[in-house]
N, C-alpha and C. Protein backbone atom coordinates (compact mmCIF):
# COMPACT_ATOMS: atom_id res chain seq x y z
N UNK A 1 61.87 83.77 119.77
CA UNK A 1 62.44 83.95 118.45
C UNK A 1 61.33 84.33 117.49
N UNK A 2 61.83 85.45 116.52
CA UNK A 2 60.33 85.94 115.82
C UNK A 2 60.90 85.53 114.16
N UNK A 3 60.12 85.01 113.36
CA UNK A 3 60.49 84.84 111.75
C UNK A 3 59.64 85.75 111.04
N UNK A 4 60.29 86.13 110.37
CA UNK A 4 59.97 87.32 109.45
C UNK A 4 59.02 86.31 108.14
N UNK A 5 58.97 85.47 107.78
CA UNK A 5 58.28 84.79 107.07
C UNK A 5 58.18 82.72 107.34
N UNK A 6 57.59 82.24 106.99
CA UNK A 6 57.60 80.88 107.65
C UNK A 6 58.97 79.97 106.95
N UNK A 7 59.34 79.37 107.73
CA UNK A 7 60.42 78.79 107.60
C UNK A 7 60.05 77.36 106.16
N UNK A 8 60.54 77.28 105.24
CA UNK A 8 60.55 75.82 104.56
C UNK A 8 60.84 74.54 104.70
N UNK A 9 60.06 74.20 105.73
CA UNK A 9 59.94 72.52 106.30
C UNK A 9 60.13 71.61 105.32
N UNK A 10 59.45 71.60 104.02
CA UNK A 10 58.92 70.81 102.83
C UNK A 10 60.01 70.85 102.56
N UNK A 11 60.84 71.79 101.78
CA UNK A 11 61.35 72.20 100.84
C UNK A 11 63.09 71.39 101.75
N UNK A 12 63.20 71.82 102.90
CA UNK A 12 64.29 71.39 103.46
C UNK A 12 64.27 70.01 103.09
N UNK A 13 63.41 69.51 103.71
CA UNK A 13 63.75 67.75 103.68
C UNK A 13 63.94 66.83 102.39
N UNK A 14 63.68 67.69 101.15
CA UNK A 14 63.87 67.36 100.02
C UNK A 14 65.25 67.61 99.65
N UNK A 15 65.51 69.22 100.11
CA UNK A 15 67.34 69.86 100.13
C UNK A 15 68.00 68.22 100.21
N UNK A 16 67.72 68.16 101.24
CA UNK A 16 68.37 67.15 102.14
C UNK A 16 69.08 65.74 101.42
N UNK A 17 67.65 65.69 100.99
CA UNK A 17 67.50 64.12 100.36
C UNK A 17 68.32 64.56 99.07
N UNK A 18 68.50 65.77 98.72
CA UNK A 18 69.14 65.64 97.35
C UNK A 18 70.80 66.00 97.41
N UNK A 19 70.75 67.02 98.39
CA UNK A 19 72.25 66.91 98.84
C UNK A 19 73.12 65.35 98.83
N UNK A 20 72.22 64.90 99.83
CA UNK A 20 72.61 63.36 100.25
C UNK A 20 72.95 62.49 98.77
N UNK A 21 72.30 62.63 97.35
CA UNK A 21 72.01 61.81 96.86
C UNK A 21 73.04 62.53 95.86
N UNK A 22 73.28 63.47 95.97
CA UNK A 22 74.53 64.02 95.06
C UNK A 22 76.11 63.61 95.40
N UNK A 23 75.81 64.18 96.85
CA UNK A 23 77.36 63.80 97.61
C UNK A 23 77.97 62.19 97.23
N UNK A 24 76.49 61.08 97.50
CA UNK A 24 76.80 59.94 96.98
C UNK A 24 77.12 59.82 95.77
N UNK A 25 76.65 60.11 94.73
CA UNK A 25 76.86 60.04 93.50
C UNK A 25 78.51 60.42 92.80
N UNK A 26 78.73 61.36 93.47
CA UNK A 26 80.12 62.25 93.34
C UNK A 26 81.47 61.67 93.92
N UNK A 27 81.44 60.81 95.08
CA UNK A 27 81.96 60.43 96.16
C UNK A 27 83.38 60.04 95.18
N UNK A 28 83.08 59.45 94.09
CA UNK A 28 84.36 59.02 93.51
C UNK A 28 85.43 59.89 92.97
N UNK A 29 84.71 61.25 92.40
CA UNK A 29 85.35 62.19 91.80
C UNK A 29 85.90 63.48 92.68
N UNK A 30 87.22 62.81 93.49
CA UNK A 30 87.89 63.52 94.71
C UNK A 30 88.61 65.10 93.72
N UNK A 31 88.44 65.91 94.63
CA UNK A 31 89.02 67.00 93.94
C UNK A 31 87.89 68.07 92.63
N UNK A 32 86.79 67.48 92.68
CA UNK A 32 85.78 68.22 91.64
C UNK A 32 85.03 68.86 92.51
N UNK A 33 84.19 69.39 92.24
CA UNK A 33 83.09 70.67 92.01
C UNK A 33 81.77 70.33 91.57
N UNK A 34 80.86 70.53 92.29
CA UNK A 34 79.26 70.35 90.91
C UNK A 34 78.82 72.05 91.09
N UNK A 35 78.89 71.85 89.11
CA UNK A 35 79.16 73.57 89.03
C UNK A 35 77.45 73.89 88.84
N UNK A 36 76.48 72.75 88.42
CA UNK A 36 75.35 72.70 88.23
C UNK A 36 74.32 71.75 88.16
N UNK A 37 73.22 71.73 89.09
CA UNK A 37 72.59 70.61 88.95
C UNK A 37 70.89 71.04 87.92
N UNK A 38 70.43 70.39 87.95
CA UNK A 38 68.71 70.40 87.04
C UNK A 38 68.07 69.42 87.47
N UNK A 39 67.12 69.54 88.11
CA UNK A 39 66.28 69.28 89.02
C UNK A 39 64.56 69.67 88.19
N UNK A 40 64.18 67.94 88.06
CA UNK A 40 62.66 68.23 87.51
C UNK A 40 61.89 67.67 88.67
N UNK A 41 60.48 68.71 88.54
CA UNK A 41 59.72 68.26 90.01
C UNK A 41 57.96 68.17 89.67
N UNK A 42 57.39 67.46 89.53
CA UNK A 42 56.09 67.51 89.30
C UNK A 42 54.89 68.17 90.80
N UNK A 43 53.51 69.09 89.62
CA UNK A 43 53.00 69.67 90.76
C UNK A 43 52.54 69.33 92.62
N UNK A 44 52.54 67.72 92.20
CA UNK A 44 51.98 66.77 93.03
C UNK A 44 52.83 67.21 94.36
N UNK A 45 53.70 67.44 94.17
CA UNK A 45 54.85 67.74 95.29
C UNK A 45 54.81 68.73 96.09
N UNK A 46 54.16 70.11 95.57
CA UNK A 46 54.17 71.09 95.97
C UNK A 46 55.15 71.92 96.70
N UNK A 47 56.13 71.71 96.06
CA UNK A 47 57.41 72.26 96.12
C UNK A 47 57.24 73.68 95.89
N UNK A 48 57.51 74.76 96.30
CA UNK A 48 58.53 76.16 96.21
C UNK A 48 59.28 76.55 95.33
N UNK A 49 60.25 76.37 94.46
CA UNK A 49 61.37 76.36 93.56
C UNK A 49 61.99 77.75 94.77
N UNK A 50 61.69 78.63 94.88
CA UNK A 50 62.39 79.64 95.44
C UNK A 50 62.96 79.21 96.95
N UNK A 51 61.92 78.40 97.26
CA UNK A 51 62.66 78.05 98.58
C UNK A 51 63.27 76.49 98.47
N UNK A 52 62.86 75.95 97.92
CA UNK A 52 64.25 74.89 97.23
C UNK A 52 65.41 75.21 97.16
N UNK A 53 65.40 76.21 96.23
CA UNK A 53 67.26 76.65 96.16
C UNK A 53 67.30 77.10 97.08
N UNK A 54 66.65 78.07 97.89
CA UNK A 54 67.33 78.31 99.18
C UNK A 54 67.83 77.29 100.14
N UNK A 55 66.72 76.26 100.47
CA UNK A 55 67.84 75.54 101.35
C UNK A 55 68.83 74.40 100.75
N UNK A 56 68.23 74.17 99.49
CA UNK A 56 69.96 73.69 98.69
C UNK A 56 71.06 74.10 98.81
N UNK A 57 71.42 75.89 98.89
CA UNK A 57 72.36 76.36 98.46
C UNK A 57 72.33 76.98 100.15
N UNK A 58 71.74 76.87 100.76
CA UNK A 58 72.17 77.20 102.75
C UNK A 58 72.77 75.78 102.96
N UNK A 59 72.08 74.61 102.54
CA UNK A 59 72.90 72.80 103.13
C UNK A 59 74.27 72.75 102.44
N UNK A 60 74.30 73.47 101.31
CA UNK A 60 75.67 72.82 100.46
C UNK A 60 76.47 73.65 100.53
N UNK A 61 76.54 74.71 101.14
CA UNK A 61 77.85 75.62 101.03
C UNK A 61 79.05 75.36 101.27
N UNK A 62 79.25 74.80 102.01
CA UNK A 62 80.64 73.48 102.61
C UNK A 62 80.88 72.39 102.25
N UNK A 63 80.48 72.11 101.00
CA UNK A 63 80.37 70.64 100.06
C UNK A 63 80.68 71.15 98.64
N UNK A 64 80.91 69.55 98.23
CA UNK A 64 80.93 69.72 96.28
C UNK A 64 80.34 70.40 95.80
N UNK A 65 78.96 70.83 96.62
CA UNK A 65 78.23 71.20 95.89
C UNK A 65 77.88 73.04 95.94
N UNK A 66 78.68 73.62 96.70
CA UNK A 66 78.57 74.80 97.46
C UNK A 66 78.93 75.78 96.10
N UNK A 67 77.60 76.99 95.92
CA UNK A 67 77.77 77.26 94.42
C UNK A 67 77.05 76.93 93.27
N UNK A 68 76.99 75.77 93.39
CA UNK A 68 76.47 75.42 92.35
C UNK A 68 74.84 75.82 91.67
N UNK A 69 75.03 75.98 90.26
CA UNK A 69 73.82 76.40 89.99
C UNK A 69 72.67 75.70 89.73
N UNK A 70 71.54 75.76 90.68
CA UNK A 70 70.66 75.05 90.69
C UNK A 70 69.02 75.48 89.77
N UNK A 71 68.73 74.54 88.63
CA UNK A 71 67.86 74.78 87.74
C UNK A 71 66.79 73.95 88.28
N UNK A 72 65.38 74.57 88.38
CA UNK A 72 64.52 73.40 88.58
C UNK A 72 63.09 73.67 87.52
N UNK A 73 62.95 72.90 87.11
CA UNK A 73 62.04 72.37 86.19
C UNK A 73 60.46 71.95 86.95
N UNK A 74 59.57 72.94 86.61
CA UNK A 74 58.03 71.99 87.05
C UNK A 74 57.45 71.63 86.45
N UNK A 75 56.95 70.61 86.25
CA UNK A 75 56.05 70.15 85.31
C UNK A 75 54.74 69.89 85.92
N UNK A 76 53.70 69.99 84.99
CA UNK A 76 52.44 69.79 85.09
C UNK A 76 51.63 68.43 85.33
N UNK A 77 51.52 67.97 86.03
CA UNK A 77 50.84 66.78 86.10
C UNK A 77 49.73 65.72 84.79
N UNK A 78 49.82 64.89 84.23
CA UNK A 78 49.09 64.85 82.77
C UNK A 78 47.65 64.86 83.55
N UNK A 79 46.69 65.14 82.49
CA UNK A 79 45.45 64.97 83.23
C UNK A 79 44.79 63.88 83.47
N UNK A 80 43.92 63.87 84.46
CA UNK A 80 43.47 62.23 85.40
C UNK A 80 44.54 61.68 85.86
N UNK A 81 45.90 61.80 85.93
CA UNK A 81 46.77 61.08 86.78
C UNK A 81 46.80 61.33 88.71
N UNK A 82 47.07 60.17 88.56
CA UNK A 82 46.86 59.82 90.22
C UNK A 82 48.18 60.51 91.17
N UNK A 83 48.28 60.55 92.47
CA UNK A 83 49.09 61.41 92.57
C UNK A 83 50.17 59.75 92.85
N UNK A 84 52.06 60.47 92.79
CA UNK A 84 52.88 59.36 93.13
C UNK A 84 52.86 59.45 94.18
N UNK A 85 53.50 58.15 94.36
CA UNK A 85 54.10 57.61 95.76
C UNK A 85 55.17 59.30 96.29
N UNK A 86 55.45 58.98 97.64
CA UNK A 86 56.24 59.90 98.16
C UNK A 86 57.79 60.04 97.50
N UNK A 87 58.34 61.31 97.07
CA UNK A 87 59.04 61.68 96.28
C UNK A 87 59.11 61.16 94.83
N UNK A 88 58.33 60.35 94.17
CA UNK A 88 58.09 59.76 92.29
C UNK A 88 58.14 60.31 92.19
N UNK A 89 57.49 61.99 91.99
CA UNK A 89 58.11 62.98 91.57
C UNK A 89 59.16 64.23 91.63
N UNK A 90 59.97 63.71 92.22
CA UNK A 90 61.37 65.06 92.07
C UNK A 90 62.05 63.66 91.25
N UNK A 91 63.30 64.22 90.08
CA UNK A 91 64.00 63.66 89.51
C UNK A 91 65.55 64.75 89.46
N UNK A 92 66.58 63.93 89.68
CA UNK A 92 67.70 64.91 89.78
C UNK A 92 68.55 64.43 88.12
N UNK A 93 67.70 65.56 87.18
CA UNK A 93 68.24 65.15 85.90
C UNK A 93 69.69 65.09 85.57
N UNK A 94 70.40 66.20 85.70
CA UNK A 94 71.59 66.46 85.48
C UNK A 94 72.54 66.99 86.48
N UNK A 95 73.92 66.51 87.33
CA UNK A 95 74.86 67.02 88.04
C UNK A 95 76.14 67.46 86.95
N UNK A 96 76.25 68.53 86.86
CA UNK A 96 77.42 68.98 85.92
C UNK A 96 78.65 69.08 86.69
N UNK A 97 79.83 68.42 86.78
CA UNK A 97 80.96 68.61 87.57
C UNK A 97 81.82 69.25 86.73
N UNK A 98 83.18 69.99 87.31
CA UNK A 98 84.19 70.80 86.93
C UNK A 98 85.44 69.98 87.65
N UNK A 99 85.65 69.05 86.75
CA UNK A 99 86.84 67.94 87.20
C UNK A 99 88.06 68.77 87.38
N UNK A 100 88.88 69.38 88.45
CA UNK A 100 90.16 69.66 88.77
C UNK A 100 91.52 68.96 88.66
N UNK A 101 92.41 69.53 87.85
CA UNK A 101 93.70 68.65 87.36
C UNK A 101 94.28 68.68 89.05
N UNK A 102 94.65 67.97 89.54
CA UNK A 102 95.72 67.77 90.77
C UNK A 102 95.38 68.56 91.84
């Protein structure tokens, strides 16, 4: 099998964790949509943003969340700060849902 560019290991397992943490969040609101999420991520992480949404929007296509527009925010680390613990920095600011009548 040949890849035309390297696959996003990092970036997936975060997809993942945030898919997961949306679906939970949502679980109550049967019949909605998340039409948009916003997503802040500090440098420490070394996250992608381009390949973030990609595998956000490849994991969620068959979910609440399939569509949805995904904003992500980087922020700069303040200076002399230490790096966080594993994931302290991604924060899933805002899930915008599109509540469906019936």
């Amino acid at each position: 099998m040949h890849w035309e560019y390297p696959i996003p290991m990092h970036e997936l397992s975060f997809a993942q964790q945030i898919l997961e943490t949306i679906l939970r969040e949502t679980a109550g609101f049967a019949g909605a949509r998340v039409t948009r999420i916003k997503l802040r991520t500090d440098e420490f992480l070394a996250l992608e943003p381009a390949s973030l949404r990609f595998c956000l929007e490849s994991i969620s296509q068959d979910t609440i969340m399939g569509g949805a527009e995904i904003e992500i925010e980087e922020v700069a680390a303040p200076a002399g700060s230490e790096r966080p613990l594993f994931g302290a920095g991604l924060i899933i600011e805002e899930i915008e849902l599109d509540e469906q009548d019936g």
